[in-house]
Protein backbone atom coordinates (compact mmCIF):
# COMPACT_ATOMS: atom_id res chain seq x y z
CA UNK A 1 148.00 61.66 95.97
CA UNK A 2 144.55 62.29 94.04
CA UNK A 3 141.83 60.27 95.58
CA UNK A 4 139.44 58.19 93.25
CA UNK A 5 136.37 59.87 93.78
CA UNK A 6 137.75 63.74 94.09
CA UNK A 7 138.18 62.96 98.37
CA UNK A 8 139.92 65.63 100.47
CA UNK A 9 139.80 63.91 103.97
CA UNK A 10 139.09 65.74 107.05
CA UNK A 11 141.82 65.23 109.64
CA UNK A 12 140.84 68.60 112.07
CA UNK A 13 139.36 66.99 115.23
CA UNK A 14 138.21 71.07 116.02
CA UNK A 15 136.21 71.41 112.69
CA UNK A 16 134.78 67.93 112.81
CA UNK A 17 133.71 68.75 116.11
CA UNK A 18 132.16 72.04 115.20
CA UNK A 19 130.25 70.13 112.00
CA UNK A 20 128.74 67.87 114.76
CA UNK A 21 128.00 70.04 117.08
CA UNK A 22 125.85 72.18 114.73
CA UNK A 23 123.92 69.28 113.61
CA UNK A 24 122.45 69.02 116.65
CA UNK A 25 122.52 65.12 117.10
CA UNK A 26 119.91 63.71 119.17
CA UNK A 27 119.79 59.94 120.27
CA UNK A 28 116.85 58.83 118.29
CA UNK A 29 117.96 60.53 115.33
CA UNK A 30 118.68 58.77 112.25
CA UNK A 31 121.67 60.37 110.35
CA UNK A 32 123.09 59.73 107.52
CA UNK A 33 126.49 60.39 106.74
CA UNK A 34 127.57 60.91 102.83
CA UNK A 35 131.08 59.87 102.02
CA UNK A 36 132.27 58.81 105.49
CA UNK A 37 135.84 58.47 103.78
CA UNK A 38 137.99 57.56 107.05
CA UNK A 39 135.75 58.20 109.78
CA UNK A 40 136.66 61.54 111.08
CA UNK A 41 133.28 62.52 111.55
CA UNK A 42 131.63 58.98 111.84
CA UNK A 43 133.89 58.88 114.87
CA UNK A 44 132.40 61.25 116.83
CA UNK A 45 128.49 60.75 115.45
CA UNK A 46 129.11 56.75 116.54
CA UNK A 47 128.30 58.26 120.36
CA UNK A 48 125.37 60.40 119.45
CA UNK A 49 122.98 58.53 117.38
CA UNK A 50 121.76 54.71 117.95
CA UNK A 51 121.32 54.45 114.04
CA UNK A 52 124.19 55.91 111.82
CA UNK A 53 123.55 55.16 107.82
CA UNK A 54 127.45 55.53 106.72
CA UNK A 55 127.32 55.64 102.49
CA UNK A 56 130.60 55.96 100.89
CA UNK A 57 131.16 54.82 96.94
CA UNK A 58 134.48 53.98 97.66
CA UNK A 59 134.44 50.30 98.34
CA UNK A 60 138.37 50.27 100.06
CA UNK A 61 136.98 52.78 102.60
CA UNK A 62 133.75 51.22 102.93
CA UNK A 63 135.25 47.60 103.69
CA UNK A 64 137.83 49.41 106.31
CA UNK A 65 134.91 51.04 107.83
CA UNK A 66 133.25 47.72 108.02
CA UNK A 67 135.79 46.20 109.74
CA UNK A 68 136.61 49.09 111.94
CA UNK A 69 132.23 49.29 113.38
CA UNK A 70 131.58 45.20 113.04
CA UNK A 71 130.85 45.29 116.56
CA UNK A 72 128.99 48.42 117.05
CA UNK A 73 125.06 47.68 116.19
CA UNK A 74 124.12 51.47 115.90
CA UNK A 75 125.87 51.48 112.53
CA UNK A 76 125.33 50.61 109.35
CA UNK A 77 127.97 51.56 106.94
CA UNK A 78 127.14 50.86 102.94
CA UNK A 79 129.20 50.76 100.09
CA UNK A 80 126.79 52.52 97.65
CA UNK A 81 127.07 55.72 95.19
CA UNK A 82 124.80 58.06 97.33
CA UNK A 83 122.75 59.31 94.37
CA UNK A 84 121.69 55.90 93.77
CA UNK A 85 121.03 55.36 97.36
CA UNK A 86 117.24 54.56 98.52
CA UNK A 87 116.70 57.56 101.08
CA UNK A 88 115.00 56.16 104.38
CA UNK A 89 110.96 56.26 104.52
CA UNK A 90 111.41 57.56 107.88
CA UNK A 91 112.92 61.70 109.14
CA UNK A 92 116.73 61.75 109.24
CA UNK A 93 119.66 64.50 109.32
CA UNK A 94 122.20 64.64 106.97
CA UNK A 95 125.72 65.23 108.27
CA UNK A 96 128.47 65.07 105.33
CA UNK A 97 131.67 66.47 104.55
CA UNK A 98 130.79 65.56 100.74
CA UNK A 99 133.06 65.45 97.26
CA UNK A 100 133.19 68.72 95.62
CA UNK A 101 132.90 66.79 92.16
CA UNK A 102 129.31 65.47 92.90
CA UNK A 103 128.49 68.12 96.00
CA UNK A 104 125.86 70.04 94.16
CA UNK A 105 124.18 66.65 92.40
CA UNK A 106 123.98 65.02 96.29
CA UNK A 107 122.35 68.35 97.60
CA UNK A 108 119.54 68.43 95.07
CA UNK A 109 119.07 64.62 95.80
CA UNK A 110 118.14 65.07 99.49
CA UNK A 111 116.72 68.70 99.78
CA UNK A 112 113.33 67.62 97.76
CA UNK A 113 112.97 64.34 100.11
CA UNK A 114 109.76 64.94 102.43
CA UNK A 115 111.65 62.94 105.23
CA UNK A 116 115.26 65.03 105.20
CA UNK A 117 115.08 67.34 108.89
CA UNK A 118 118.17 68.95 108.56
CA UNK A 119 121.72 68.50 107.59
CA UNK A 120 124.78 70.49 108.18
CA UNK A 121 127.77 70.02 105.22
CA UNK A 122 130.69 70.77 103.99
CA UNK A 123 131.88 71.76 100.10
CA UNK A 124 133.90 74.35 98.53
CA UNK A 125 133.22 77.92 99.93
CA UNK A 126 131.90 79.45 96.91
CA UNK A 127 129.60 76.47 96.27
CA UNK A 128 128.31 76.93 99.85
CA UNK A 129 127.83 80.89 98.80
CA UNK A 130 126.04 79.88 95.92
CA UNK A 131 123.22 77.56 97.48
CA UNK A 132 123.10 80.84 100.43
CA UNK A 133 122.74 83.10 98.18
CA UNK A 134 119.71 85.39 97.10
CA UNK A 135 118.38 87.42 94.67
CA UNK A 136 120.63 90.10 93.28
CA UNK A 137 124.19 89.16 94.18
CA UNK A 138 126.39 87.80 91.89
CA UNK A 139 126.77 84.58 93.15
CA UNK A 140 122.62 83.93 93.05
CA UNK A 141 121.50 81.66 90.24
CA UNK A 142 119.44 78.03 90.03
CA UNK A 143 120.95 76.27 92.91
CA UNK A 144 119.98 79.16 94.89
CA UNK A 145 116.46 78.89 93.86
CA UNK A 146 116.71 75.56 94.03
CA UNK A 147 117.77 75.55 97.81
CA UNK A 148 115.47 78.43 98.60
CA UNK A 149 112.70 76.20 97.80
CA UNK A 150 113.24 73.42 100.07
CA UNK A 151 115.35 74.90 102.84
CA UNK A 152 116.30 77.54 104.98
CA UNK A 153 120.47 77.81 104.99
CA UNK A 154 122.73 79.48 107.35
CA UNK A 155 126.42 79.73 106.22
CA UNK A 156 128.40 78.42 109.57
CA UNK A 157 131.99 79.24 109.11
CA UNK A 158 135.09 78.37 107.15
CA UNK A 159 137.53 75.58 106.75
CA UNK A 160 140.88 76.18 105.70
CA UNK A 161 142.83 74.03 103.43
CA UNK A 162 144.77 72.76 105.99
CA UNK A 163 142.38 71.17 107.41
CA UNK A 164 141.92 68.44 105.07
CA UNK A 165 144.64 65.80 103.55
CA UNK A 166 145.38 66.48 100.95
CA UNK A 167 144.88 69.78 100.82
CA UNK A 168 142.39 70.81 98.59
CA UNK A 169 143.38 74.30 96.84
CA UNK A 170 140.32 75.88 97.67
CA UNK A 171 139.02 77.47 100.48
CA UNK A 172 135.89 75.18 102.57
CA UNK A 173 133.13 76.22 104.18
CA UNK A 174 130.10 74.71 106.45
CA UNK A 175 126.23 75.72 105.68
CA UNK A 176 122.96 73.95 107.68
CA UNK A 177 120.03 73.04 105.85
CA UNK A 178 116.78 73.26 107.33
CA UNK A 179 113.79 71.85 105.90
CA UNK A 180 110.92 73.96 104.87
CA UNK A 181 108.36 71.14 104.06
CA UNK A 182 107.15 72.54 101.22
CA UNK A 183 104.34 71.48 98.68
CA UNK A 184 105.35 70.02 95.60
CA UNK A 185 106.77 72.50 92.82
CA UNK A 186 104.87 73.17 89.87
CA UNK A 187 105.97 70.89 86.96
CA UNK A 188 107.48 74.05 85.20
CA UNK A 189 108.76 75.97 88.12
CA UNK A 190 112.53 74.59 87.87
CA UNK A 191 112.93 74.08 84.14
CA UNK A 192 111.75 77.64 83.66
CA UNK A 193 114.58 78.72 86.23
CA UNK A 194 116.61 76.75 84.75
CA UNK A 195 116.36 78.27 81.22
CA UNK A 196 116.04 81.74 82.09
CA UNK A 197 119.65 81.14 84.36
CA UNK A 198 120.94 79.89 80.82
CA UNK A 199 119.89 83.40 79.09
CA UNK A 200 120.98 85.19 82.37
CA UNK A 201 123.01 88.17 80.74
CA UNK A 202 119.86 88.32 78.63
CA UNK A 203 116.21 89.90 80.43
CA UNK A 204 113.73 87.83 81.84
CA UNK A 205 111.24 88.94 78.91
CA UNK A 206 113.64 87.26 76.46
CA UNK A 207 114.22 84.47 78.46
CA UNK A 208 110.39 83.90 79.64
CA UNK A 209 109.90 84.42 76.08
CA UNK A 210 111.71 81.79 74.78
CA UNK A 211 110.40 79.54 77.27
CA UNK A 212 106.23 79.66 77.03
CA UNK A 213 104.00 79.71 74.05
CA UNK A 214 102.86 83.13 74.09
CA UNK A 215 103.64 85.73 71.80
CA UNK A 216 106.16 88.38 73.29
CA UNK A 217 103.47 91.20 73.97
CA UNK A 218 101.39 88.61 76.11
CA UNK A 219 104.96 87.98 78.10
CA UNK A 220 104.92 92.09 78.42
CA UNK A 221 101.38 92.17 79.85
CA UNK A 222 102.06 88.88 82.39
CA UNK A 223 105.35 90.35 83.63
CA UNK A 224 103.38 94.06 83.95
CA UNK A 225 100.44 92.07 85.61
CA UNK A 226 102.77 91.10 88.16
CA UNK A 227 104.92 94.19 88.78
CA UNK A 228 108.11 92.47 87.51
CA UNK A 229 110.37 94.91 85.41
CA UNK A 230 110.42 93.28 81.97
CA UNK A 231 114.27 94.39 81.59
CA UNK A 232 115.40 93.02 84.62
CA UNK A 233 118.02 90.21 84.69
CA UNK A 234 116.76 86.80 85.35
CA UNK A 235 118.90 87.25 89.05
CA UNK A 236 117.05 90.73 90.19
CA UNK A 237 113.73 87.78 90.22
CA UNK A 238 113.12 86.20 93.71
CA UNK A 239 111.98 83.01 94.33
CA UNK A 240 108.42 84.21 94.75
CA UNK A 241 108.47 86.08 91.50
CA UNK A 242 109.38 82.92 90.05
CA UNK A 243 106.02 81.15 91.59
CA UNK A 244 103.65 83.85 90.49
CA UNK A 245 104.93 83.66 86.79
CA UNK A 246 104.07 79.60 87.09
CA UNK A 247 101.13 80.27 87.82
CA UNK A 248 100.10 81.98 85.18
CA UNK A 249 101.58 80.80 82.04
CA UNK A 250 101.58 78.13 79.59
CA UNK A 251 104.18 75.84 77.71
């Protein structure tokens, strides 16, 4: 049966195990947990952490969960659609087994948050390749930046379809997020990824082109100023080429 909000619930006691385990839960910890659905993780994190912030859109699951933790006061579980939740003004970890529909959109919510330590997740394996990735691999493109810019990753290990009910038809996979605590990006720094990723078949003189007000010879002499080939694709760039174009041109 197709869940409401694209859930595949996790029912391997093994994987959730390995999930927590890599999160490295400490007492004092606040953790959130994205899309508890029916507690398979929450189950195990209830014992870890004296304050558990359980978010799940789906308000059946929510109220069940409410129900199930009324007595436990180290949990908080909240019927809210995570990218509208308020993240906490205080550090917390991120534990999630999250919906491959919105997995990407919750990822870029909490990576730029000055107060998100970790978090170890689950999506779709070659969504989890694509936020590991780097420069010059297929798979490399925004979200990679994107990612790169906030967080160290480490791809964990894979999770079969059987693992979940139902079975998704896709092959899972676990990554941990640590954060970098980085300074604020340049206002330009992601839209110009952005749009050169859009034109990525084309070079990253045609796309940087496109993108600044500067006449295509002044693109040549930037990108020749900074030892970037001006026919390379806009994936042969790495996240520090990126940075040095910012810094010089205009839009």
């Amino acid at each position: 049966m197709r869940q409401p909000h694209g859930q595949n619930f996790l029912v391997d006691n093994n994987i959730a195990n390995k999930i927590i385990q890599a999160a490295n839960i400490q007492r004092n910890d606040t953790v959130i947990e994205v899309g508890p659905g029916k507690g398979a993780l929450t189950n195990i994190l209830k014992n870890l952490t004296d304050n558990l912030i359980a978010v799940d859109i789906d308000r059946g699951l929510a109220e069940i969960l409410q129900e199930n933790y009324k007595d436990a006061n180290n949990i908080t579980v909240i019927n809210k659609d995570f990218l509208k939740f308020d993240l906490p003004t205080k550090p917390f970890k991120i534990v999630a087994n999250l919906p491959y529909n919105v997995g990407t959109a919750i990822v870029q919510k909490f990576l730029p948050c000055k107060n998100f330590v970790s978090a170890v997740i689950m999506l779709q394996k070659d969504v989890i390749i694509r936020l590991a990735s780097s420069s010059g691999t297929k798979d490399y493109g925004y979200i990679s930046l994107f990612r790169q810019y906030y967080a160290d990753a480490k791809m964990l290990f894979d999770v079969p379809p059987g693992c979940f009910n139902p079975k998704p038809q896709v092959m899972s996979a676990v990554i941990q997020f640590i954060n970098k605590n980085p300074q604020e990006p340049t206002a330009i720094l992601f839209p110009l990824i952005k749009h050169c990723f859009s034109m990525r078949r084309k070079t990253i003189l045609n796309g940087l082109s496109t993108f600044v007000k500067e006449e295509k010879s002044e693109v040549i002499k930037i990108l020749n100023n900074l030892k970037i080939d001006t026919m390379a694709r806009p994936d042969k760039l790495n996240l520090d080429d990126y940075l040095k174009i910012c810094q010089i041109i205009t839009i």
